[in-house]
C-alpha atoms as a PDB file:
ATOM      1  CA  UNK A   1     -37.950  17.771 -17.459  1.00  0.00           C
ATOM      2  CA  UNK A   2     -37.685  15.685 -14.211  1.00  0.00           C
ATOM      3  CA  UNK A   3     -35.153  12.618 -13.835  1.00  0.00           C
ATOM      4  CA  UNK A   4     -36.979  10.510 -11.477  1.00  0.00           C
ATOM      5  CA  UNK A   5     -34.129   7.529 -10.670  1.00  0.00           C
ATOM      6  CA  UNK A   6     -36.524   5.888  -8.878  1.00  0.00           C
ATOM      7  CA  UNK A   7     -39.183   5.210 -11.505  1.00  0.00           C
ATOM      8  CA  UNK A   8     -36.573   4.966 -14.504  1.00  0.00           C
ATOM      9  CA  UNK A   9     -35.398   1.843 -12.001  1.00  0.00           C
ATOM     10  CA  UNK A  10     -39.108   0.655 -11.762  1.00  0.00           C
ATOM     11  CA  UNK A  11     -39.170   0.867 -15.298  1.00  0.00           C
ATOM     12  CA  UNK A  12     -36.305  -0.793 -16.766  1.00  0.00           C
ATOM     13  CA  UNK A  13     -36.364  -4.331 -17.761  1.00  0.00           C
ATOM     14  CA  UNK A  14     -34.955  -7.456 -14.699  1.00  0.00           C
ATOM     15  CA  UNK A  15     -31.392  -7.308 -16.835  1.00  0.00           C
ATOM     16  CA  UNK A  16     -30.857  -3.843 -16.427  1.00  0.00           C
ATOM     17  CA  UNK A  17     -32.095  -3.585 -13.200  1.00  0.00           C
ATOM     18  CA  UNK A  18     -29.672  -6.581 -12.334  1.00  0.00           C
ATOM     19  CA  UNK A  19     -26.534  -4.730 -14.047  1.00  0.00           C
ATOM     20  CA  UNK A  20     -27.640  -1.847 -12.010  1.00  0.00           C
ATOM     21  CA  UNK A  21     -27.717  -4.038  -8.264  1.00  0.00           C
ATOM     22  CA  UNK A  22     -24.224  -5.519  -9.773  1.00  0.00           C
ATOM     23  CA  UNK A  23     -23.042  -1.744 -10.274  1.00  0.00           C
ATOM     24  CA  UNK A  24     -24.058  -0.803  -6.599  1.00  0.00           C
ATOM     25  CA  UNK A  25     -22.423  -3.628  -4.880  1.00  0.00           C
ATOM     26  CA  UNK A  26     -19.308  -2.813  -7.081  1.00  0.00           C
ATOM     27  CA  UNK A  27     -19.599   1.030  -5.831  1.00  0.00           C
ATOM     28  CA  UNK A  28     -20.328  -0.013  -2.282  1.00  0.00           C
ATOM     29  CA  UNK A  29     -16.864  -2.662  -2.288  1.00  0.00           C
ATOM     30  CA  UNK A  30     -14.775  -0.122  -3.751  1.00  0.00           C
ATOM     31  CA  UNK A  31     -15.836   2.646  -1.798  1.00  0.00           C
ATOM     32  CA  UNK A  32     -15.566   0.443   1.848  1.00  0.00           C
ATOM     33  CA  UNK A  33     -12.033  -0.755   0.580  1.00  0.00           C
ATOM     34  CA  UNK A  34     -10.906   2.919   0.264  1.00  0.00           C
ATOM     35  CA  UNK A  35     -12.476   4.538   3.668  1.00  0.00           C
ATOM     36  CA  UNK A  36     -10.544   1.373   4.952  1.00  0.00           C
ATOM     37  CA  UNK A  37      -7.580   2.090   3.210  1.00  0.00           C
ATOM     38  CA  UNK A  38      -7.508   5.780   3.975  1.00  0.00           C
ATOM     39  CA  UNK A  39      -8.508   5.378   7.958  1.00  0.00           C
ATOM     40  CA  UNK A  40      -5.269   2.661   7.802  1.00  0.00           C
ATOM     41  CA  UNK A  41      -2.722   5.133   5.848  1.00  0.00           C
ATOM     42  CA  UNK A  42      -3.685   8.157   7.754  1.00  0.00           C
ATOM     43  CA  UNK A  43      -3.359   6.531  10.744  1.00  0.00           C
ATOM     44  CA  UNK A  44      -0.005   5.034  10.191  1.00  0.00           C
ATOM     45  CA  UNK A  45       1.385   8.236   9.210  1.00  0.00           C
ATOM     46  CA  UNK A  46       0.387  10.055  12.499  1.00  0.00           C
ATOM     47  CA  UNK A  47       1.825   7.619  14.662  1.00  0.00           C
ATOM     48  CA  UNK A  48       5.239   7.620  12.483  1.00  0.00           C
ATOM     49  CA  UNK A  49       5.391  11.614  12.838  1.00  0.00           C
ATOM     50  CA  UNK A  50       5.015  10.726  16.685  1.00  0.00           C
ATOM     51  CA  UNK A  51       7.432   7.777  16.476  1.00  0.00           C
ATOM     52  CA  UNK A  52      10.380   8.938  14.254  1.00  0.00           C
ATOM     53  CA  UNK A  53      11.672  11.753  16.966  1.00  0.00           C
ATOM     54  CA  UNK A  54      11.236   9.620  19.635  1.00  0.00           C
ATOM     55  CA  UNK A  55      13.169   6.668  18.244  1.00  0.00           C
ATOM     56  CA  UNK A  56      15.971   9.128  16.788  1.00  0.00           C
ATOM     57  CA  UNK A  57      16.324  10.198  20.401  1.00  0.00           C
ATOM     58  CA  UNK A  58      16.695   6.865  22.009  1.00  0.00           C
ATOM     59  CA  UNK A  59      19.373   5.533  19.183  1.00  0.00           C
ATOM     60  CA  UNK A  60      21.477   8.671  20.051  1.00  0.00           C
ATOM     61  CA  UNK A  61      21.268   7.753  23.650  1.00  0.00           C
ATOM     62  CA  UNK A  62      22.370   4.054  22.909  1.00  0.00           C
ATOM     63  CA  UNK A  63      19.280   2.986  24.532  1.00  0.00           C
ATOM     64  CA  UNK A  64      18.034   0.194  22.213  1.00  0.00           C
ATOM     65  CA  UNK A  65      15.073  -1.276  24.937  1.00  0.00           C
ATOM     66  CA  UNK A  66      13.496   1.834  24.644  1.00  0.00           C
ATOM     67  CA  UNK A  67      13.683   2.126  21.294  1.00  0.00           C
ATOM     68  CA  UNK A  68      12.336  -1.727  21.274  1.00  0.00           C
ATOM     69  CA  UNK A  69       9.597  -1.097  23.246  1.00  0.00           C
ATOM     70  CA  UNK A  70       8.812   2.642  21.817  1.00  0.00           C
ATOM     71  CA  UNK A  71       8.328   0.922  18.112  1.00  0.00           C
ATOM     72  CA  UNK A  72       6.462  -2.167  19.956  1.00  0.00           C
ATOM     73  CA  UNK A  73       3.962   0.435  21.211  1.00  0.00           C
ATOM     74  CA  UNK A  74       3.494   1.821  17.708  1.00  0.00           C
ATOM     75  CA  UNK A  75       1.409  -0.828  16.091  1.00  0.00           C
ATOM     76  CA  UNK A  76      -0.250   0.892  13.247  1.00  0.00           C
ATOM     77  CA  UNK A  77       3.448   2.946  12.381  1.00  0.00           C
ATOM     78  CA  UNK A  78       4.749   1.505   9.266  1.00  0.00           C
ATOM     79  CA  UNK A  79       8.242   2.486  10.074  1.00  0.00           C
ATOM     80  CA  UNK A  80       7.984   1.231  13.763  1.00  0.00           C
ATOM     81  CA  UNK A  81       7.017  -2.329  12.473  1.00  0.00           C
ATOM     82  CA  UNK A  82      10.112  -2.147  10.384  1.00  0.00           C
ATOM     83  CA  UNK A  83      12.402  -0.883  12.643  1.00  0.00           C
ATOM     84  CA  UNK A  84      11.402  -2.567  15.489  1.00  0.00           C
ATOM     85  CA  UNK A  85      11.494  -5.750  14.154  1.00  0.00           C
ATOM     86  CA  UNK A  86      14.855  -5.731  13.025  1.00  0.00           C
ATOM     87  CA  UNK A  87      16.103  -4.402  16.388  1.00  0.00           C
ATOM     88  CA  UNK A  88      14.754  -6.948  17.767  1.00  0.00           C
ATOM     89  CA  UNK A  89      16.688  -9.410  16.085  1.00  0.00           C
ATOM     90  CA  UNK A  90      19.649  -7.928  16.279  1.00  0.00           C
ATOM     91  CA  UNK A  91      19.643  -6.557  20.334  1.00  0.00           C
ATOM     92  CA  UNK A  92      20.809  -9.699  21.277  1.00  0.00           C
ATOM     93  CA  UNK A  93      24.125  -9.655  19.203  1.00  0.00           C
ATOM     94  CA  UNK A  94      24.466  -5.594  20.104  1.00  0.00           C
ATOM     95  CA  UNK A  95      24.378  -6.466  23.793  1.00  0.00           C
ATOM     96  CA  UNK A  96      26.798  -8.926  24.006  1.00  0.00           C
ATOM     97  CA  UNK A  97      29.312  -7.299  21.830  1.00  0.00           C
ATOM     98  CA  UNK A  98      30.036  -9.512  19.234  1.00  0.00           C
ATOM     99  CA  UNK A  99      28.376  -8.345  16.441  1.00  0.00           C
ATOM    100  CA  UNK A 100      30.059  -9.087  13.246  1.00  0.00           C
ATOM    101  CA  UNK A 101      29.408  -7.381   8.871  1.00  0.00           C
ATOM    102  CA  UNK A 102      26.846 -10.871   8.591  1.00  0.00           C
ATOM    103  CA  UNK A 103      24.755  -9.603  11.496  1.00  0.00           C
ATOM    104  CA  UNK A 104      24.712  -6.688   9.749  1.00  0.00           C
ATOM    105  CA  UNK A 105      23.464  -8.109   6.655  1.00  0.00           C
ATOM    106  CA  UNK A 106      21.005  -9.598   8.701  1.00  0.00           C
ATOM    107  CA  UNK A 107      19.309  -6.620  10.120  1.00  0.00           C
ATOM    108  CA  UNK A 108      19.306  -5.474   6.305  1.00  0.00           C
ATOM    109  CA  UNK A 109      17.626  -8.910   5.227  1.00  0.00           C
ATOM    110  CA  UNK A 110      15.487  -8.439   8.251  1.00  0.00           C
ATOM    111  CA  UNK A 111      14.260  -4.792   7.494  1.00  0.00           C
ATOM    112  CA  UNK A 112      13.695  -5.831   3.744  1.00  0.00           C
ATOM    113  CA  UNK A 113      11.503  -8.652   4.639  1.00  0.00           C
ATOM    114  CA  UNK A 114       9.806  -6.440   6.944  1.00  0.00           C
ATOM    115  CA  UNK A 115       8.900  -3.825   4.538  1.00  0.00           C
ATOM    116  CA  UNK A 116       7.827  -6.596   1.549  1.00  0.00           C
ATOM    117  CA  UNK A 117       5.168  -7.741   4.630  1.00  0.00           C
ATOM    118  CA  UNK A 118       3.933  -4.405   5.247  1.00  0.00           C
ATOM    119  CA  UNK A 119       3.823  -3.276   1.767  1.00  0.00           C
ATOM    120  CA  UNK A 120       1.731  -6.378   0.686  1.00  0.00           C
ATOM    121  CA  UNK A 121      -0.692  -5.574   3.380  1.00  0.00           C
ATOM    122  CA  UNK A 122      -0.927  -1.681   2.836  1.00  0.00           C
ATOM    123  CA  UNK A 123      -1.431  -2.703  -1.028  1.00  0.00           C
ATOM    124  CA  UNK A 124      -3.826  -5.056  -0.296  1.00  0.00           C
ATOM    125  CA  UNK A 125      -7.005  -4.004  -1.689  1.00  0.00           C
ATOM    126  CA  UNK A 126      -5.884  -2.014  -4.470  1.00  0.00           C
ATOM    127  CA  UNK A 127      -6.903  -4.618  -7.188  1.00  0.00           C
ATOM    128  CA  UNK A 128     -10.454  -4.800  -5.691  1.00  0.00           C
ATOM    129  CA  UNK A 129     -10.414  -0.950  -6.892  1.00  0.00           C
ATOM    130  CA  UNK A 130      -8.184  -1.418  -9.946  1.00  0.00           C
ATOM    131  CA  UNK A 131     -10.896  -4.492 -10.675  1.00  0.00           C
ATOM    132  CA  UNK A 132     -13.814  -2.051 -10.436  1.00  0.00           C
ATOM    133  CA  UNK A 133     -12.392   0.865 -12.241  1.00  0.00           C
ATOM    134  CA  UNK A 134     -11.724  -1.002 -15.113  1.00  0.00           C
ATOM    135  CA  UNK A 135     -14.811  -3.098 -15.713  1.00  0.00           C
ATOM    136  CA  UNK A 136     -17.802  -0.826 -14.083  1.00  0.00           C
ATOM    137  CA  UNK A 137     -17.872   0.986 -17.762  1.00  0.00           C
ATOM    138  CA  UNK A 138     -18.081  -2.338 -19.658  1.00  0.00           C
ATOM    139  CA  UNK A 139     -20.891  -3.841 -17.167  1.00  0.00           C
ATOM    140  CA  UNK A 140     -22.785  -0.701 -17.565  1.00  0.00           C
ATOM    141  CA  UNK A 141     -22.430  -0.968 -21.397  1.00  0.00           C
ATOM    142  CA  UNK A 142     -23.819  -4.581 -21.289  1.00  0.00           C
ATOM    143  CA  UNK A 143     -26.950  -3.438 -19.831  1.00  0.00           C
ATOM    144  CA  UNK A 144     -26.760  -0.161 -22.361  1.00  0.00           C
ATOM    145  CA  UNK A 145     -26.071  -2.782 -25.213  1.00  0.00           C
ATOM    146  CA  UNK A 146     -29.416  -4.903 -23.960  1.00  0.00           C
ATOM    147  CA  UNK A 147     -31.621  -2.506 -23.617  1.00  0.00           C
ATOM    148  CA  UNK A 148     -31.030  -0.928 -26.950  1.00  0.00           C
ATOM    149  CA  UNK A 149     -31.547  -4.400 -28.275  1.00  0.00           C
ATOM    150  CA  UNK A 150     -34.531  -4.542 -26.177  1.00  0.00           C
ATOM    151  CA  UNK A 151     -35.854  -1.109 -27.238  1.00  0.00           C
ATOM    152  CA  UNK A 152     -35.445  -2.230 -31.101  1.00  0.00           C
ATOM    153  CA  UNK A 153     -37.037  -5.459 -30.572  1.00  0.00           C
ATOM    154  CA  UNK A 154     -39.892  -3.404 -28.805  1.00  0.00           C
ATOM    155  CA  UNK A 155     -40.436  -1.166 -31.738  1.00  0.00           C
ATOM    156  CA  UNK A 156     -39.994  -4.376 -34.430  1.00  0.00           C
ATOM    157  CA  UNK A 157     -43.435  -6.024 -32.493  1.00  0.00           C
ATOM    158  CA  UNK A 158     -45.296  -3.191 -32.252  1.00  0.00           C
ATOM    159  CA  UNK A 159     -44.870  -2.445 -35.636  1.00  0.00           C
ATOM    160  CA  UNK A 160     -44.025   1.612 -35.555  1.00  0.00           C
ATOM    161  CA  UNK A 161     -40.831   3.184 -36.503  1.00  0.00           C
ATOM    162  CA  UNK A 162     -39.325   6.486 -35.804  1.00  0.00           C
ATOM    163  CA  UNK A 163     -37.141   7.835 -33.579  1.00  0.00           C
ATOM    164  CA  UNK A 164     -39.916   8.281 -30.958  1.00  0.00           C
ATOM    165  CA  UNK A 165     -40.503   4.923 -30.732  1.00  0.00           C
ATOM    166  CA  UNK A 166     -37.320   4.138 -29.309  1.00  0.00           C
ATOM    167  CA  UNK A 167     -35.906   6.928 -27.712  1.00  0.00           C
ATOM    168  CA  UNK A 168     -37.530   6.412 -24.438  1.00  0.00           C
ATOM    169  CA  UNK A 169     -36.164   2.755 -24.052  1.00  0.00           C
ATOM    170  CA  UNK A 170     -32.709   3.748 -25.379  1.00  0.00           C
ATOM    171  CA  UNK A 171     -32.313   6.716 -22.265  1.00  0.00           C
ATOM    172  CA  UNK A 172     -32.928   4.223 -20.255  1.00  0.00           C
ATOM    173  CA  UNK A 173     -30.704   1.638 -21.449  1.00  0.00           C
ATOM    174  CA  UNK A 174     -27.910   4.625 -21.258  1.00  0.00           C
ATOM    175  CA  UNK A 175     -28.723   4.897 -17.619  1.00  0.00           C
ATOM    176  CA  UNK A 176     -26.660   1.889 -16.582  1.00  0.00           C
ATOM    177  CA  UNK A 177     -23.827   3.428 -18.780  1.00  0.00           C
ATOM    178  CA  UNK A 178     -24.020   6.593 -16.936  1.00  0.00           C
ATOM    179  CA  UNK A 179     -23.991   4.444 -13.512  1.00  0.00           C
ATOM    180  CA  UNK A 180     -20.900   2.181 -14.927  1.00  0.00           C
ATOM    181  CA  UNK A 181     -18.687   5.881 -15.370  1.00  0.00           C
ATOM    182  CA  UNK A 182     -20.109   7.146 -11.959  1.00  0.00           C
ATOM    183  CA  UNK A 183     -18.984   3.937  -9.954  1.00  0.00           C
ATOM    184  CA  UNK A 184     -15.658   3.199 -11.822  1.00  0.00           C
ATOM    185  CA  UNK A 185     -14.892   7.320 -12.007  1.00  0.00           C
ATOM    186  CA  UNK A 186     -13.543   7.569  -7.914  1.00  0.00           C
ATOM    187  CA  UNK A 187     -12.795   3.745  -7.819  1.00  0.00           C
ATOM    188  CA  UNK A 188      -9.983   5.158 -10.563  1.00  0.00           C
ATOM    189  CA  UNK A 189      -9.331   7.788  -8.721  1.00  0.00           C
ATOM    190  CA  UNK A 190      -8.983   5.830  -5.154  1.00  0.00           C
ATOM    191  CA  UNK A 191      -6.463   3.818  -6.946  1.00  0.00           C
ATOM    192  CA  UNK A 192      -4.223   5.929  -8.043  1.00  0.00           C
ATOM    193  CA  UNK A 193      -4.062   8.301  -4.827  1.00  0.00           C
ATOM    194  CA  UNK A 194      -3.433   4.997  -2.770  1.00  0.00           C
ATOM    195  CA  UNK A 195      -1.068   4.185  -5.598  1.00  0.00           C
ATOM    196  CA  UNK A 196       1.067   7.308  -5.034  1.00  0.00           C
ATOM    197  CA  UNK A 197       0.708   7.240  -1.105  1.00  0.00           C
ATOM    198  CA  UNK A 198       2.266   3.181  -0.692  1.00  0.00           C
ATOM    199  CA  UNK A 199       4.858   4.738  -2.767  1.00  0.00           C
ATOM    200  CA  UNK A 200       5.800   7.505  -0.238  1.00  0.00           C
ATOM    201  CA  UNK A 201       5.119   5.232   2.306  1.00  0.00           C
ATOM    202  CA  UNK A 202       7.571   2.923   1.117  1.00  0.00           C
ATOM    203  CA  UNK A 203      10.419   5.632   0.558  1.00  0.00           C
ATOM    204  CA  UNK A 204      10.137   6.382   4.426  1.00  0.00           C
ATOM    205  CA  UNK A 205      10.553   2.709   5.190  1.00  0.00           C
ATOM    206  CA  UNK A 206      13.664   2.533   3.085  1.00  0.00           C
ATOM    207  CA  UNK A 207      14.921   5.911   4.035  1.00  0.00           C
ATOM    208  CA  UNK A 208      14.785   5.461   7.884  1.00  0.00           C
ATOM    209  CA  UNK A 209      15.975   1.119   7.706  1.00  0.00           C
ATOM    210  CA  UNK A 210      18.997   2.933   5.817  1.00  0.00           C
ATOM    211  CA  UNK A 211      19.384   5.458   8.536  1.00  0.00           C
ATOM    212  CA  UNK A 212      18.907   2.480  11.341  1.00  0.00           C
ATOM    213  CA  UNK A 213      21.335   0.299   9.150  1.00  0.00           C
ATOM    214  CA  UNK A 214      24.003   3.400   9.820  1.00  0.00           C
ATOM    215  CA  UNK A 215      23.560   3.651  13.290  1.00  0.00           C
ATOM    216  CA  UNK A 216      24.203  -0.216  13.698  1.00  0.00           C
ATOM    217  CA  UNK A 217      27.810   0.579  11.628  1.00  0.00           C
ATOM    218  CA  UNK A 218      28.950   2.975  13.443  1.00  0.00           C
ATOM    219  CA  UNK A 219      27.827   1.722  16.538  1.00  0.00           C
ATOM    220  CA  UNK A 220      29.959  -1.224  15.578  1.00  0.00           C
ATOM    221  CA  UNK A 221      32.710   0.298  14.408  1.00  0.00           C
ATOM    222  CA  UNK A 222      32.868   2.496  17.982  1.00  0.00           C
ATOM    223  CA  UNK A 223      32.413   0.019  21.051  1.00  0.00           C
ATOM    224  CA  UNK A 224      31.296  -2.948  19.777  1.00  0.00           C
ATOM    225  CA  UNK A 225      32.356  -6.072  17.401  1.00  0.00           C
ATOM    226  CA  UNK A 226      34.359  -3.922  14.825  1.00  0.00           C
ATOM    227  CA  UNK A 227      37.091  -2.714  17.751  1.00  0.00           C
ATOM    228  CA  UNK A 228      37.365  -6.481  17.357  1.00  0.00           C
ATOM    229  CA  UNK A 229      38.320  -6.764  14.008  1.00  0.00           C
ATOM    230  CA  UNK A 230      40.778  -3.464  14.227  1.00  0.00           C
ATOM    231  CA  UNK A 231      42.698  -5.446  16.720  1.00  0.00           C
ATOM    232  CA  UNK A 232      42.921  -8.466  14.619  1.00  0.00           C
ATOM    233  CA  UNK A 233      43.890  -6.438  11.900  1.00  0.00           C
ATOM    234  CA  UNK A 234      46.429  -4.114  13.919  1.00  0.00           C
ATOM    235  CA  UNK A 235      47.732  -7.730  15.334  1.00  0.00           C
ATOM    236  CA  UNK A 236      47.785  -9.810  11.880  1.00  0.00           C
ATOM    237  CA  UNK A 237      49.577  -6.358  10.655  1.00  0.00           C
ATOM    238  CA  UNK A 238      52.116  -5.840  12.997  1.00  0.00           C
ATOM    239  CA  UNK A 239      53.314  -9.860  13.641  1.00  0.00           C
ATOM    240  CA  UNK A 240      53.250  -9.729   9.482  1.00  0.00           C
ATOM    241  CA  UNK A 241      55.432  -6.354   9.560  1.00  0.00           C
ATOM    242  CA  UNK A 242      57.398  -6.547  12.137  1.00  0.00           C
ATOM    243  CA  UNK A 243      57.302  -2.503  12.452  1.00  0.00           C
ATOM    244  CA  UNK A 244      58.731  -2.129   9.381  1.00  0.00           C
ATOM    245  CA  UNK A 245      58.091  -1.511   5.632  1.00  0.00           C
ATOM    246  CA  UNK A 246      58.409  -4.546   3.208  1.00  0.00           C
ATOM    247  CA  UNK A 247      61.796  -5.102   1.868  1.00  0.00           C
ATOM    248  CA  UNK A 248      61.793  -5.279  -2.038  1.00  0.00           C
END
């Protein structure tokens, strides 16, 4: 026995042939949204495997316009938009010595509201997919639903009974079923696998900002605004003092 799509489609009634034009567009959104997705993700993880050594290499060398411009030239690098953008706010304060624990804090609030941007736009899309996962079943059963009323109906006018009667109308009803599962099957899929990948993608964002963040500290506490505060401190410590221990 033969499945012809083409003339069960030719067959079926305008409301199943209308769930089954829904269905299609549905497949067609989902599956654009993920080639999309997955061109993006696979492209932002090549140029952060390119990046990362790169920008290691110009923190250890102090060299923080290279490292500017090195995660400038990375556009499609998650990790590069992070980290560049919060060197970029903070290069000014780095240069001129004076950075202080809030400009600190502020290259951590700058890094997190980097990564809440970029995770918003890499999960963008993901509810078109969860959207179509979860109701391509149900919009295929309306049409199965319809046609078996359809089929029944059929067999009430005509007048004969028997399974026969109704068993051609009732496959074809189950067609748009069988199309709701095959459209909302990889949409569910697609989901989940971008799911999983944001989530990795994320951990790198917060694992190198942290490693950034420690760079910034110790760069501080070497040649720039915290040899500040250890002289205050020595001073305030030694006019308080006097070189001596506390009397009791």
């Amino acid at each position: 026995m033969s499945l012809s799509l083409s003339a069960m489609f030719a067959n079926m009634g305008w409301f199943a042939k209308g769930i089954v034009i829904v269905l299609a567009i549905m497949s067609i959104f989902s599956l654009t949204i993920a080639l999309q997705k997955w061109w993006r993700l696979r492209k932002a993880q090549s140029e952060t495997r390119k990046f990362a050594p790169e920008f290691s290499q110009f923190l250890e060398e102090d060299n923080l316009n290279e490292a500017i411009k090195l995660a400038e030239g990375y556009k499609k690098s998650h990790v590069a938009r992070v980290l560049g953008g919060a060197l970029g706010e903070v290069k000014p304060l780095l240069q001129d010595g004076s950075v202080t624990v809030a400009d600190i804090n502020s290259a951590e609030r700058a890094v997190e509201r980097n990564m809440l941007i970029i995770v918003s736009e890499l999960k963008r899309g993901l509810a078109v997919l969860a959207t179509v996962g979860a109701t391509a079943p149900f919009v295929g059963l309306l049409g199965t639903v319809m046609g078996i009323v359809n089929a029944f109906q059929g067999m009430t006018v005509s007048g004969a009974g028997g399974l026969g009667s109704v068993s051609a109308g009732i496959s074809e009803a189950l067609i748009t079923t069988a199309f709701g599962l095959i459209v909302a099957i990889p949409a569910v899929w697609f989901f989940n696998y971008f799911s999983t990948k944001i989530d990795n993608l994320s951990v790198e964002m917060t694992y190198t900002s942290k490693e950034m963040i420690d760079y910034l500290i110790k760069g501080v506490a070497g040649e720039f605004g915290r040899s500040r505060f250890t002289r205050e401190f020595n001073a305030t410590s030694a006019s308080s003092g006097q070189g001596g221990p506390i009397s009791q």
